[in-house]
C-alpha atoms as a PDB file:
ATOM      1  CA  UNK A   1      45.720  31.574  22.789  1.00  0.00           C
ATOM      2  CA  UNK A   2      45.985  29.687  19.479  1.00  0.00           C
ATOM      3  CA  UNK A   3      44.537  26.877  21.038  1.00  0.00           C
ATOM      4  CA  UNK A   4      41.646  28.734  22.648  1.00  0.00           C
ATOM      5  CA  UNK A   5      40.692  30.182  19.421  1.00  0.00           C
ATOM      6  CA  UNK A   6      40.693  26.635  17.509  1.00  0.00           C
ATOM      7  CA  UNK A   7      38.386  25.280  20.199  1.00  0.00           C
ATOM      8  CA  UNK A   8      35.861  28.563  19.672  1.00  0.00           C
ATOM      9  CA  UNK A   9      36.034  27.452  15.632  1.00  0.00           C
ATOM     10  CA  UNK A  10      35.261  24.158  16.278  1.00  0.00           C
ATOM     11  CA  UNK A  11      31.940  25.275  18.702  1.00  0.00           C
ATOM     12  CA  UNK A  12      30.578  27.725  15.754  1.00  0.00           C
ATOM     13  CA  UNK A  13      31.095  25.465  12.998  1.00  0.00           C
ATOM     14  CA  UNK A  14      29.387  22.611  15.048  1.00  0.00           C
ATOM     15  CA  UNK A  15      26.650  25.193  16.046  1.00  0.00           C
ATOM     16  CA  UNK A  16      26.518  26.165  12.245  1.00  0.00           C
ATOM     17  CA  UNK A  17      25.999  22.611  10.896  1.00  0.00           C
ATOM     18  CA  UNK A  18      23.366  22.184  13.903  1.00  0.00           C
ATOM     19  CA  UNK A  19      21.493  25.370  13.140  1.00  0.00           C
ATOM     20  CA  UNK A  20      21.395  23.843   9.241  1.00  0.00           C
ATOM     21  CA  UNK A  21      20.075  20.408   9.366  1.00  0.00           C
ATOM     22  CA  UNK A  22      18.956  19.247  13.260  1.00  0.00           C
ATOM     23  CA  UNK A  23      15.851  22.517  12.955  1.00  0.00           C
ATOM     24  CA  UNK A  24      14.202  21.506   9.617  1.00  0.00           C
ATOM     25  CA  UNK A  25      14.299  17.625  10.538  1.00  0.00           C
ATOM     26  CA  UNK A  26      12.503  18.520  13.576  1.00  0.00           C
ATOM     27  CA  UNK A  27      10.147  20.818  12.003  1.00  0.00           C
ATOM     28  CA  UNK A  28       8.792  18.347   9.916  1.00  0.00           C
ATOM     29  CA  UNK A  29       5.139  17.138  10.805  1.00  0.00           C
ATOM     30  CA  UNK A  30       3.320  13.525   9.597  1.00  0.00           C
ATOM     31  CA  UNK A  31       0.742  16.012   8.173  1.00  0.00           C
ATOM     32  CA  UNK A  32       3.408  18.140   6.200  1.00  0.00           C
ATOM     33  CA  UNK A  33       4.953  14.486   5.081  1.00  0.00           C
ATOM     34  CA  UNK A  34       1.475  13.502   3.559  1.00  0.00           C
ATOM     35  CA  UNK A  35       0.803  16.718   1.982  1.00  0.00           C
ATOM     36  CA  UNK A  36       3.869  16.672   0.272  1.00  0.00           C
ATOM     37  CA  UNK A  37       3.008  13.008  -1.123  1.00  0.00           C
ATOM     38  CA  UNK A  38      -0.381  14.627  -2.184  1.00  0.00           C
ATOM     39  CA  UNK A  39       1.673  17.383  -3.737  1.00  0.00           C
ATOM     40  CA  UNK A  40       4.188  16.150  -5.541  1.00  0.00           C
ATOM     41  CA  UNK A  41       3.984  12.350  -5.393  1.00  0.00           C
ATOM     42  CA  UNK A  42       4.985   9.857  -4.209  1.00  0.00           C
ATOM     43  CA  UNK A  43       8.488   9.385  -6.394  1.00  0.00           C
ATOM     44  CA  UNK A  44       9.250  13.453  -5.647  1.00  0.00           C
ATOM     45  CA  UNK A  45       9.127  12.464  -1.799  1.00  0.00           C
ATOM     46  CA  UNK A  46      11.574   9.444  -2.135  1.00  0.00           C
ATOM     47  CA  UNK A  47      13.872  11.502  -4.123  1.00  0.00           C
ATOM     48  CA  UNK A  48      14.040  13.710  -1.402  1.00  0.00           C
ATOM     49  CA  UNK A  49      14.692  11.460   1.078  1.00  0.00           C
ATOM     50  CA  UNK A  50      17.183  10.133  -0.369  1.00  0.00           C
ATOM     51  CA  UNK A  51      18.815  13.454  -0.793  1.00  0.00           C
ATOM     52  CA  UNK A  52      18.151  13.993   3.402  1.00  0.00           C
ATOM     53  CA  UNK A  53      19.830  11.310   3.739  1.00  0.00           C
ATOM     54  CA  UNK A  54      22.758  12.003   1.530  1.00  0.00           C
ATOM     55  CA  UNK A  55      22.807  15.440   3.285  1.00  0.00           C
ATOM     56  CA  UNK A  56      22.938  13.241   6.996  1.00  0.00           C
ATOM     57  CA  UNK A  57      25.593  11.266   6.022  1.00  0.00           C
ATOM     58  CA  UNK A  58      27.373  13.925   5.304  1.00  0.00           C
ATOM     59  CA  UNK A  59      26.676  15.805   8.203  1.00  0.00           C
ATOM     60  CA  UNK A  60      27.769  12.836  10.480  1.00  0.00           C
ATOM     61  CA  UNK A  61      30.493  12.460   8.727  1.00  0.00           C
ATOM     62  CA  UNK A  62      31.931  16.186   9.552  1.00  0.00           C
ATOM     63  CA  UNK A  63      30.825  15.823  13.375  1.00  0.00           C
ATOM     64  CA  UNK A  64      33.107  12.794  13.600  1.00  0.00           C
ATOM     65  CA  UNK A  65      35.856  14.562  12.060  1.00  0.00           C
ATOM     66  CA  UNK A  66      34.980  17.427  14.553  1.00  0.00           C
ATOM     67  CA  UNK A  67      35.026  14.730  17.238  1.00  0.00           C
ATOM     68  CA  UNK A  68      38.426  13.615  15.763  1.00  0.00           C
ATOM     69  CA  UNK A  69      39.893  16.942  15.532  1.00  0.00           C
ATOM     70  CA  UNK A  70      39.014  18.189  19.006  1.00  0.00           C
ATOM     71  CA  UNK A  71      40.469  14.306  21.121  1.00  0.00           C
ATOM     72  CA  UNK A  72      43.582  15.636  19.281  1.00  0.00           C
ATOM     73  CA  UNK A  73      43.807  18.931  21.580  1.00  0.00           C
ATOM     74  CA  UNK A  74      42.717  16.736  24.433  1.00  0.00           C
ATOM     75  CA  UNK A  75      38.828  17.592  24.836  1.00  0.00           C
ATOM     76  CA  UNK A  76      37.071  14.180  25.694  1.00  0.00           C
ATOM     77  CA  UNK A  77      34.090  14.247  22.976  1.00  0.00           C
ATOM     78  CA  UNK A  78      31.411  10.781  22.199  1.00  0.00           C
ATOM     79  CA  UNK A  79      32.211   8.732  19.165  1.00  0.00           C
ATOM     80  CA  UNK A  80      29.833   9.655  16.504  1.00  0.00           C
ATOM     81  CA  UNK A  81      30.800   6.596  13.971  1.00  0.00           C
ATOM     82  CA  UNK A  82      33.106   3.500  13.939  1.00  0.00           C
ATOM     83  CA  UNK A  83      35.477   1.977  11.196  1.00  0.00           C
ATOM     84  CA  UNK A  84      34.571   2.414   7.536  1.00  0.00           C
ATOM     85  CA  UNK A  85      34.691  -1.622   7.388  1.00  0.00           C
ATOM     86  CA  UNK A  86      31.985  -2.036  10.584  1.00  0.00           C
ATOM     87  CA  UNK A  87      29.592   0.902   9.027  1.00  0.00           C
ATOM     88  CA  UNK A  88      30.083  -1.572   5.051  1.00  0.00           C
ATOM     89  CA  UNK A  89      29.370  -4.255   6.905  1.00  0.00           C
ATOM     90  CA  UNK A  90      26.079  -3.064   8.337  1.00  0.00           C
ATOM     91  CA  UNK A  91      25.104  -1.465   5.260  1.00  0.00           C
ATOM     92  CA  UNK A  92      25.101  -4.933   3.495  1.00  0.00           C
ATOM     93  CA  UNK A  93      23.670  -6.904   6.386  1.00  0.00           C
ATOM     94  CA  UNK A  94      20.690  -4.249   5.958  1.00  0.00           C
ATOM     95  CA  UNK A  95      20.834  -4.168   2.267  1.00  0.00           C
ATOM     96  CA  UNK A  96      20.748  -8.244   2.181  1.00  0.00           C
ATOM     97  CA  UNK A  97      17.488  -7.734   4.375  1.00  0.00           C
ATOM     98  CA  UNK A  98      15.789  -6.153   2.196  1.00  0.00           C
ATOM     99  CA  UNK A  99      16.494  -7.953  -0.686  1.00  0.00           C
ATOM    100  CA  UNK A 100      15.557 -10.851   0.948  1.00  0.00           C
ATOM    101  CA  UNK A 101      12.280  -9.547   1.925  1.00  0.00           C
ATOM    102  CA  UNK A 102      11.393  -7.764  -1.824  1.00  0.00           C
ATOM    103  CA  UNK A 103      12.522 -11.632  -3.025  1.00  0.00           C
ATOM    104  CA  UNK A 104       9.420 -13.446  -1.722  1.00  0.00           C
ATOM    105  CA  UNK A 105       7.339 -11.841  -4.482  1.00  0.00           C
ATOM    106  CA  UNK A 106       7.125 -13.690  -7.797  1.00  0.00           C
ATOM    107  CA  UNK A 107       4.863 -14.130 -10.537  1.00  0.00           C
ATOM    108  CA  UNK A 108       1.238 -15.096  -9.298  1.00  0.00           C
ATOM    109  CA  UNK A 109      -1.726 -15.596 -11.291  1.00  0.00           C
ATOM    110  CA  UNK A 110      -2.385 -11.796 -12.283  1.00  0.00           C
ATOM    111  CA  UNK A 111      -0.722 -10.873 -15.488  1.00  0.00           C
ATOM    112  CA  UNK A 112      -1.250  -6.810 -14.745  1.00  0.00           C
ATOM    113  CA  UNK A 113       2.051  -4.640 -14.104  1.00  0.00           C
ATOM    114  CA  UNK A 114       0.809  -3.942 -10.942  1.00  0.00           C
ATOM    115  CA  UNK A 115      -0.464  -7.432  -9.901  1.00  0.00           C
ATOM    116  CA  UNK A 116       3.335  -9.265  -9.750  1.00  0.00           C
ATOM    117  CA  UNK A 117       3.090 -10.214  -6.244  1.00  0.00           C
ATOM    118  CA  UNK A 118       4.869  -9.403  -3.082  1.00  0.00           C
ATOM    119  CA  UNK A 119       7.619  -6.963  -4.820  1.00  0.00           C
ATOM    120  CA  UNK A 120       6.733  -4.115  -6.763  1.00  0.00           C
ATOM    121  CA  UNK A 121       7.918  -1.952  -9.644  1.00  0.00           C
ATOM    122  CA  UNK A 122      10.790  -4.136 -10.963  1.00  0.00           C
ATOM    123  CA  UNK A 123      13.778  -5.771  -9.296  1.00  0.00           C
ATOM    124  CA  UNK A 124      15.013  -4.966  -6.225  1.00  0.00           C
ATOM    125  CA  UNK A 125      17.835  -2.648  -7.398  1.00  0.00           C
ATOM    126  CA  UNK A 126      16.030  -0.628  -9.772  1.00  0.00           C
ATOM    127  CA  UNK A 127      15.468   2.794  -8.917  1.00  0.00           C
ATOM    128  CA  UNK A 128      18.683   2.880  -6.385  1.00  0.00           C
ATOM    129  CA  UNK A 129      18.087   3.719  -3.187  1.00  0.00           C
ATOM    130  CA  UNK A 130      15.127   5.546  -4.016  1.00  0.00           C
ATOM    131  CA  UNK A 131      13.792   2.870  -5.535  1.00  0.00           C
ATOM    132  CA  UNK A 132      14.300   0.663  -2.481  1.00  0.00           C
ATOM    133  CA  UNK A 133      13.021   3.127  -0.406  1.00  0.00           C
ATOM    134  CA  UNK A 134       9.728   3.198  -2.450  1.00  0.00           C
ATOM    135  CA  UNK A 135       8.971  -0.507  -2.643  1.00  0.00           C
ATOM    136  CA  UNK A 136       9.660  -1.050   1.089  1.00  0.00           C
ATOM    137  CA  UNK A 137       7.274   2.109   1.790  1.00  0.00           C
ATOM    138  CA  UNK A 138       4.821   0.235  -0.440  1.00  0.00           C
ATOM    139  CA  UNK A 139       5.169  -2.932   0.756  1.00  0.00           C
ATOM    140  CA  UNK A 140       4.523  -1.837   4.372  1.00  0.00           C
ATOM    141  CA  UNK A 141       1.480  -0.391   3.045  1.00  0.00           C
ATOM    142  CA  UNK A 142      -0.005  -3.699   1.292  1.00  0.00           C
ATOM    143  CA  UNK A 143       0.449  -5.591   4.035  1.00  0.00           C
ATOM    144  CA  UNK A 144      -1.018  -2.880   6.624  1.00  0.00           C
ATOM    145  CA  UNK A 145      -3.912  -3.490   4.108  1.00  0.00           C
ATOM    146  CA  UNK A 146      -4.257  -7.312   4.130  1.00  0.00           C
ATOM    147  CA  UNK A 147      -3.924  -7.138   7.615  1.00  0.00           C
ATOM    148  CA  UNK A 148      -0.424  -9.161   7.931  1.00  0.00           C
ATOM    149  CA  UNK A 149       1.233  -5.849   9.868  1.00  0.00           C
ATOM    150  CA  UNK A 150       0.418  -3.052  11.080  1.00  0.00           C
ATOM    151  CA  UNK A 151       1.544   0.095  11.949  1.00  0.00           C
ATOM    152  CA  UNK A 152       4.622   1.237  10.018  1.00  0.00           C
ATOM    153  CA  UNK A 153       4.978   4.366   8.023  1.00  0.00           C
ATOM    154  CA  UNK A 154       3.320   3.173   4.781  1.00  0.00           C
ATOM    155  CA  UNK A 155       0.652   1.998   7.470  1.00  0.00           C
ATOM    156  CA  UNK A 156       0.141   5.267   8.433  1.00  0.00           C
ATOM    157  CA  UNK A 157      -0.457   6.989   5.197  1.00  0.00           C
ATOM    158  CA  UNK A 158      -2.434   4.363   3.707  1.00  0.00           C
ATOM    159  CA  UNK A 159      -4.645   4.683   6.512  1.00  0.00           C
ATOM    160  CA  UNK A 160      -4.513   8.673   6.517  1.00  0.00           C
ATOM    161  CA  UNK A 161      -4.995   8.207   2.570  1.00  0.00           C
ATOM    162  CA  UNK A 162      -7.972   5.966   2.814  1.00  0.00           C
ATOM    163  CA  UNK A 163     -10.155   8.383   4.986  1.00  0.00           C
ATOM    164  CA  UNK A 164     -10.023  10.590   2.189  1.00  0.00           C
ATOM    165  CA  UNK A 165     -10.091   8.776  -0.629  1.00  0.00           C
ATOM    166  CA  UNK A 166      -6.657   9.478  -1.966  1.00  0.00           C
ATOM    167  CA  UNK A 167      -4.407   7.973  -4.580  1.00  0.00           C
ATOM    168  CA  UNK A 168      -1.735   6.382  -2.899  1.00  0.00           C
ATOM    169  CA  UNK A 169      -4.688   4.324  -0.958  1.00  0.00           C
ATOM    170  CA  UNK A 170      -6.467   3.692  -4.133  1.00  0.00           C
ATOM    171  CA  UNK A 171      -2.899   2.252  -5.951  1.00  0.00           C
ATOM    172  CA  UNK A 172      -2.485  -0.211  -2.449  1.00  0.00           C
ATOM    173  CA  UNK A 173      -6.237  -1.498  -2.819  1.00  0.00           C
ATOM    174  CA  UNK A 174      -5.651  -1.845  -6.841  1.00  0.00           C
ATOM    175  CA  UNK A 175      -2.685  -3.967  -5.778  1.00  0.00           C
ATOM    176  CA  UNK A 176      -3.778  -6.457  -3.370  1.00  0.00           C
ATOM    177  CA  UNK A 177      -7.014  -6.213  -5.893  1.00  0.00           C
ATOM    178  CA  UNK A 178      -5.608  -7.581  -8.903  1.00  0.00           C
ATOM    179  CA  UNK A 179      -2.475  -9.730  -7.195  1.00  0.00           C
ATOM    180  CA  UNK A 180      -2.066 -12.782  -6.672  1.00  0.00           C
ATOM    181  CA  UNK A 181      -3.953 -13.844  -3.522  1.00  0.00           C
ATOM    182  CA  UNK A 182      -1.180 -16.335  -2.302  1.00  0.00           C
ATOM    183  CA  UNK A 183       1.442 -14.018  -1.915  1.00  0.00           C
ATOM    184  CA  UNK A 184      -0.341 -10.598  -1.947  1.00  0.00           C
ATOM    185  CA  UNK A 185      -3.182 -11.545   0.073  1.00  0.00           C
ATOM    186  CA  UNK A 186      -7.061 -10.212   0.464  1.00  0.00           C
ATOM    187  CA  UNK A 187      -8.707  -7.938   2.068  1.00  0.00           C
ATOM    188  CA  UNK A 188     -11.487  -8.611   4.453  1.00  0.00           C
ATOM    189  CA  UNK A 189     -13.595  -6.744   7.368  1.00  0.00           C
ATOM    190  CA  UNK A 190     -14.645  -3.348   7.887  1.00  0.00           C
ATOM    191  CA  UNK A 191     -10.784  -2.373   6.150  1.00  0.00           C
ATOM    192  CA  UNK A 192     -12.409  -3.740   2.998  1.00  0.00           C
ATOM    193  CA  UNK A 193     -15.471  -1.907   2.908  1.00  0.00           C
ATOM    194  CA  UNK A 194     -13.767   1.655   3.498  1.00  0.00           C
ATOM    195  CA  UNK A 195     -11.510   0.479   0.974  1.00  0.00           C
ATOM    196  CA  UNK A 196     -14.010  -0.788  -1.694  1.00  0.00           C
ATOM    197  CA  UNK A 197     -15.801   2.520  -0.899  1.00  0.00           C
ATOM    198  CA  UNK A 198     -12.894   4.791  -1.502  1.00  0.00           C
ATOM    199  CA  UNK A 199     -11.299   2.330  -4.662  1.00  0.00           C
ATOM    200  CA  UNK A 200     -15.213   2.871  -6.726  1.00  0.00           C
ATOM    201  CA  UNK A 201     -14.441   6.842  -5.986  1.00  0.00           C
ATOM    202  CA  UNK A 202     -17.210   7.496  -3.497  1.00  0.00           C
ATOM    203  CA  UNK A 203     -14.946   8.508  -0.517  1.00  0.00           C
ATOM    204  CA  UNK A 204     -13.814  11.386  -2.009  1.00  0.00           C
ATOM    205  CA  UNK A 205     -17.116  12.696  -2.494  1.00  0.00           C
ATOM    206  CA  UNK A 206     -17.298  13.798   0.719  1.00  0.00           C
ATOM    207  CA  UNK A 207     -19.399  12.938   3.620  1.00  0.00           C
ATOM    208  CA  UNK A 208     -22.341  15.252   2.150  1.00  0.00           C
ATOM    209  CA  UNK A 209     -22.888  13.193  -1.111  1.00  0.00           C
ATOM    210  CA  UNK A 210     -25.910  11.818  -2.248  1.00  0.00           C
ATOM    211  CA  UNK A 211     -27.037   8.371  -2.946  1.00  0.00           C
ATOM    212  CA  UNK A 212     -23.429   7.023  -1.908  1.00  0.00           C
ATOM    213  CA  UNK A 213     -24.025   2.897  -1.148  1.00  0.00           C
ATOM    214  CA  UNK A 214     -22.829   0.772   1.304  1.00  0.00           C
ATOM    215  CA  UNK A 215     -20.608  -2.189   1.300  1.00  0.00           C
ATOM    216  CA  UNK A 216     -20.256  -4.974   3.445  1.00  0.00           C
ATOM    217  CA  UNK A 217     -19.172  -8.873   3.461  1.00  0.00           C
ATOM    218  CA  UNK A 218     -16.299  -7.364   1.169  1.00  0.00           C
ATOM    219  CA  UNK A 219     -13.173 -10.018   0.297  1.00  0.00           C
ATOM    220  CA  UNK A 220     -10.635  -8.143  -2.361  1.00  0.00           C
ATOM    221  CA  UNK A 221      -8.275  -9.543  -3.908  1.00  0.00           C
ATOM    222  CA  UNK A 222      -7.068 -12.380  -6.955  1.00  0.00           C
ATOM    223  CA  UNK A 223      -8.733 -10.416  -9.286  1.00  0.00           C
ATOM    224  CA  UNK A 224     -12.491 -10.386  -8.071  1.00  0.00           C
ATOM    225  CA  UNK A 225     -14.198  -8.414  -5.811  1.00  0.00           C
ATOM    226  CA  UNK A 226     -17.234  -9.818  -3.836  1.00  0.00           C
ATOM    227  CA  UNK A 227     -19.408  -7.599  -1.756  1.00  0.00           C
ATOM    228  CA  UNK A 228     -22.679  -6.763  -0.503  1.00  0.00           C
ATOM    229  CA  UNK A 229     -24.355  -3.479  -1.712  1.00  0.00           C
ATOM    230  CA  UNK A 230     -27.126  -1.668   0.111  1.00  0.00           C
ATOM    231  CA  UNK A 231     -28.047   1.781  -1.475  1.00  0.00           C
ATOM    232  CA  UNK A 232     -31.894   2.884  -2.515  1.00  0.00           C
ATOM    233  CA  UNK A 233     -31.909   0.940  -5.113  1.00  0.00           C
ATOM    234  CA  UNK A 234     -31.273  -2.137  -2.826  1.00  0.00           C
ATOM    235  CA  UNK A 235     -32.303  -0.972   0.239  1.00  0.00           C
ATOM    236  CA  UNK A 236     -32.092  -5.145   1.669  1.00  0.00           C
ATOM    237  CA  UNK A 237     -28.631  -5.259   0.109  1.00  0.00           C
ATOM    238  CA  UNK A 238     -27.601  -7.395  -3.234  1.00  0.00           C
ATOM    239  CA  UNK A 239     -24.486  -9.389  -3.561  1.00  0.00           C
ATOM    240  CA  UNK A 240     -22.279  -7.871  -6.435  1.00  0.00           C
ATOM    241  CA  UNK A 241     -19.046  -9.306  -8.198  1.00  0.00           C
ATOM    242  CA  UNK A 242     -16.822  -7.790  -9.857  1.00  0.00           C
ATOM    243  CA  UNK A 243     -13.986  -8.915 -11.934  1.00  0.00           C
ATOM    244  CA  UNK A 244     -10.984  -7.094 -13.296  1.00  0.00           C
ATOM    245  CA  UNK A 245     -11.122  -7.205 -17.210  1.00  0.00           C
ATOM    246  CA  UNK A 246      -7.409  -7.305 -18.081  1.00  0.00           C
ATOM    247  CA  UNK A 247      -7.819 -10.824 -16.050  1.00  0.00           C
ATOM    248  CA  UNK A 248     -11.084 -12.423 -16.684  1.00  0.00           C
ATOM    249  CA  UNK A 249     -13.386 -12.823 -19.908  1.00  0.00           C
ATOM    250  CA  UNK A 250     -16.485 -11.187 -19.746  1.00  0.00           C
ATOM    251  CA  UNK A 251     -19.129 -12.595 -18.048  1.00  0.00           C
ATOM    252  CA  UNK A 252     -22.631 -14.133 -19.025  1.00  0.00           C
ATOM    253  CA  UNK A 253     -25.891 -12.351 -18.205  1.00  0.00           C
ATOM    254  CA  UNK A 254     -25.993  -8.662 -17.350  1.00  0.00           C
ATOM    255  CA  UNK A 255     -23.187  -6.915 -16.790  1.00  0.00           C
ATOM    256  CA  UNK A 256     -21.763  -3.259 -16.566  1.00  0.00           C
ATOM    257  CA  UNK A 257     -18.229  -2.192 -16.822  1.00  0.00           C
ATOM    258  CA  UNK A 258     -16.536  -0.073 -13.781  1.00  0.00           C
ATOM    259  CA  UNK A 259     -13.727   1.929 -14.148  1.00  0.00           C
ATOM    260  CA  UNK A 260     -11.676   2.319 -10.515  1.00  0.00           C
ATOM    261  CA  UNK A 261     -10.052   5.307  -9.144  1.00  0.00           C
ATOM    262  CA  UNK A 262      -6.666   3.594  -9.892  1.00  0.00           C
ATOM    263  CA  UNK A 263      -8.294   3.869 -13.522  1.00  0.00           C
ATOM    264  CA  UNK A 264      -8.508   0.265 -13.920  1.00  0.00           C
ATOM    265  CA  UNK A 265     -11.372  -1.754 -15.520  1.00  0.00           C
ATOM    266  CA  UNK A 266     -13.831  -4.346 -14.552  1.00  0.00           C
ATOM    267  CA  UNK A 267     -16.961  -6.290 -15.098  1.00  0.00           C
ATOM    268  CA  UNK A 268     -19.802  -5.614 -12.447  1.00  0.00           C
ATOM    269  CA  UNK A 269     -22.695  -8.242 -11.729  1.00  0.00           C
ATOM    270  CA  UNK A 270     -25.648  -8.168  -9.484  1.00  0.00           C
ATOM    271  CA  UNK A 271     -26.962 -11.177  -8.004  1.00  0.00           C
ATOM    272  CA  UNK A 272     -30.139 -12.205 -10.555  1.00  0.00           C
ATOM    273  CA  UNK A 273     -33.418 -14.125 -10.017  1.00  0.00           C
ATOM    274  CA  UNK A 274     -33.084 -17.997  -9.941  1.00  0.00           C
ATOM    275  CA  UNK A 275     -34.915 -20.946  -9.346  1.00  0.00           C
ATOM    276  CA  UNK A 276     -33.594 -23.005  -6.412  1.00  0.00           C
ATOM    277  CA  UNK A 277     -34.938 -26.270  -6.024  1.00  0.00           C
ATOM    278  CA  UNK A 278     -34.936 -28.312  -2.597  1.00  0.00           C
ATOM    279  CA  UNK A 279     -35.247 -31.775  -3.046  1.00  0.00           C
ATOM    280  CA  UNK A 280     -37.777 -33.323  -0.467  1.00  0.00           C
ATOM    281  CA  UNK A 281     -39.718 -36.844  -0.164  1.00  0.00           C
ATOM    282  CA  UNK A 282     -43.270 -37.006  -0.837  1.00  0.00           C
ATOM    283  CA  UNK A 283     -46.057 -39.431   1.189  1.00  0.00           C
ATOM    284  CA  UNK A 284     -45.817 -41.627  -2.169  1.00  0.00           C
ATOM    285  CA  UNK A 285     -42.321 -42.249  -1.385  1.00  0.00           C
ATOM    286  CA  UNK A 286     -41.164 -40.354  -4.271  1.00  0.00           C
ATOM    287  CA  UNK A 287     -38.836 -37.732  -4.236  1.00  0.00           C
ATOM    288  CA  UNK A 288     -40.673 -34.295  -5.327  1.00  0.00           C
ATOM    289  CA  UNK A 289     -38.765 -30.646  -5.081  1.00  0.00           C
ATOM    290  CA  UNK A 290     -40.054 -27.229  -3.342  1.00  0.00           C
ATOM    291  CA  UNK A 291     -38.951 -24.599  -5.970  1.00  0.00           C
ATOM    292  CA  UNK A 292     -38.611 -20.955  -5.211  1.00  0.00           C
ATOM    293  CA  UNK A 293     -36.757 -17.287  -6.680  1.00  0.00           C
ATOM    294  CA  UNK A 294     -33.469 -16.525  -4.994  1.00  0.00           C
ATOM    295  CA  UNK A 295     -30.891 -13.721  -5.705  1.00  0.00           C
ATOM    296  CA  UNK A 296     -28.086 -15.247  -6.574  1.00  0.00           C
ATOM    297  CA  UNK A 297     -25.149 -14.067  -8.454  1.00  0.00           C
ATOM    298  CA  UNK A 298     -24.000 -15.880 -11.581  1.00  0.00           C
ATOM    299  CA  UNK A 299     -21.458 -18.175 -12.100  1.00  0.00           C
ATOM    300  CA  UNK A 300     -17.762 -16.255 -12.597  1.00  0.00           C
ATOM    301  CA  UNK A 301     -15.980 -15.287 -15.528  1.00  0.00           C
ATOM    302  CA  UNK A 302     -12.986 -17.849 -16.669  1.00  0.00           C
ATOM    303  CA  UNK A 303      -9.417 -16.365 -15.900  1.00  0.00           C
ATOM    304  CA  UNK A 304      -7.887 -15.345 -19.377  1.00  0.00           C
ATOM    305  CA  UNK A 305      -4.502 -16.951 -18.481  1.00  0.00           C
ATOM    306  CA  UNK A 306      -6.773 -20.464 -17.433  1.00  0.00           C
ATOM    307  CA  UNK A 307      -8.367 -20.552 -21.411  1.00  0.00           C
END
């Protein structure tokens, strides 16, 4: 009797602990995920994964003693965790891996705090887990952006970000933007344009704005953004450069200054009328030139940390 009633106990309390955690995991939707990152940002949601994770752990932890508890009264049950020392020993292999892969950042040629390369937001132990969690959620992202990987989480809501022009989207394109192109990388290709698009604000406009241009031929990244802009203005296009001010001096000729969604600043040139002159060889023998107006852009700015 005694024995039937500490096999019932063990069934609720495992039914309890299922009811608790297993529904609410389940429940949880990619849409709910990236409302909550709209919501409450994106270091709220890390916190509170690492607390669901916490929770987890703990929860696997009682099974197994549950599992322990009922091979004692001779019920054959699964193994739901090994040895303390094999579960350390994975936790560092995993922990070495991603140290290893927040270590190939480094200082490039950017000198902006969000510009430092392939690792982001300090060293790789900062934050905790959270922390950890964060940068390797942002890293997917930034490379999902240059194109080096795709898919992934931070993949997915950079993508579901872009579409609408949100902020998490904006802070990936501001940092491939103004990193280092060596180990960050560029953007390039019809990514590029939705992303220049959604970086200058017009994306979240909405499809039923007004006068919204057009971008093409876009390369991001290093600092400089090159492009080709077609609006009313320009209804053939004009090639534009832009150039983020904490990194270059300003430039010569006619300029405006932009400010990003990721409320960053930078210089903005359209190409300008100039002479081009084709060399050719007259019937005299001499050589004579055909001269004619092109739009061209101007030469670039000089890199502040080049003077």
């Amino acid at each position: 009797m005694r024995k039937t009633r500490k096999i019932l106990l063990v069934f609720v309390l495992a039914l309890v602990f299922t009811s608790l955690f297993a529904v609410p995991a389940f429940a949880v939707t990619e849409d709910e995920v990236q409302q909550q990152v709209n919501t409450i940002g994106r270091e709220g949601v890390t916190g509170n994964i690492f607390i669901w994770f916490l929770c987890a752990i703990g929860f696997l932890k009682v099974s197994q003693k549950i599992d322990s508890f009922m091979s004692s009264l001779g019920i054959n049950v699964g193994h739901t965790g090994g040895s303390m020392l094999a579960e350390a020993m994975i936790a560092a292999k995993g922990i070495a891996s991603i140290k290893s892969f927040g270590g190939h950042g480094g200082g490039g040629g950017s000198r902006s705090g969000a510009s430092s390369g392939g690792s982001y937001g300090g060293g790789f132990a900062s934050g905790g887990l959270a922390g950890v969690v964060s940068r390797s959620f942002r890293n997917s992202a930034v490379k999902n952006a240059t194109g080096s990987k795709e898919g992934g989480l931070g993949g997915k809501a950079f993508a579901s970000s872009l579409e609408k022009g949100g902020g998490f989207a904006n802070r990936v394109i501001g940092t491939v933007a103004t990193g280092n192109i060596s180990t960050t990388g560029s953007m390039t290709g019809e990514k590029a344009s939705a992303a220049l698009s959604s970086y200058l604000g017009y994306t979240a406009l909405g499809e039923d704005a007004e006068d919204v241009p057009n971008f093409s031929n876009v390369e991001i990244g290093g600092g400089r953004i090159m492009a080709t802009e077609t609006s009313s203005e320009h209804p053939e296009g004009i090639a534009i450069g832009m150039y983020h001010a904490d990194q270059y001096m300003a430039p010569s000729g006619e300029y405006s200054t932009v400010t990003a969604a990721d409320g960053t600043t930078w210089y903005k040139q359209y190409a300008a009328d100039t002479v081009e002159r084709k060399p050719y060889k007259a019937p005299d023998g001499n050589i004579a030139y055909n001269e004619s107006i092109v739009k061209k852009l101007p030469d670039p700015p000089k890199r502040k940390d080049r003077i």
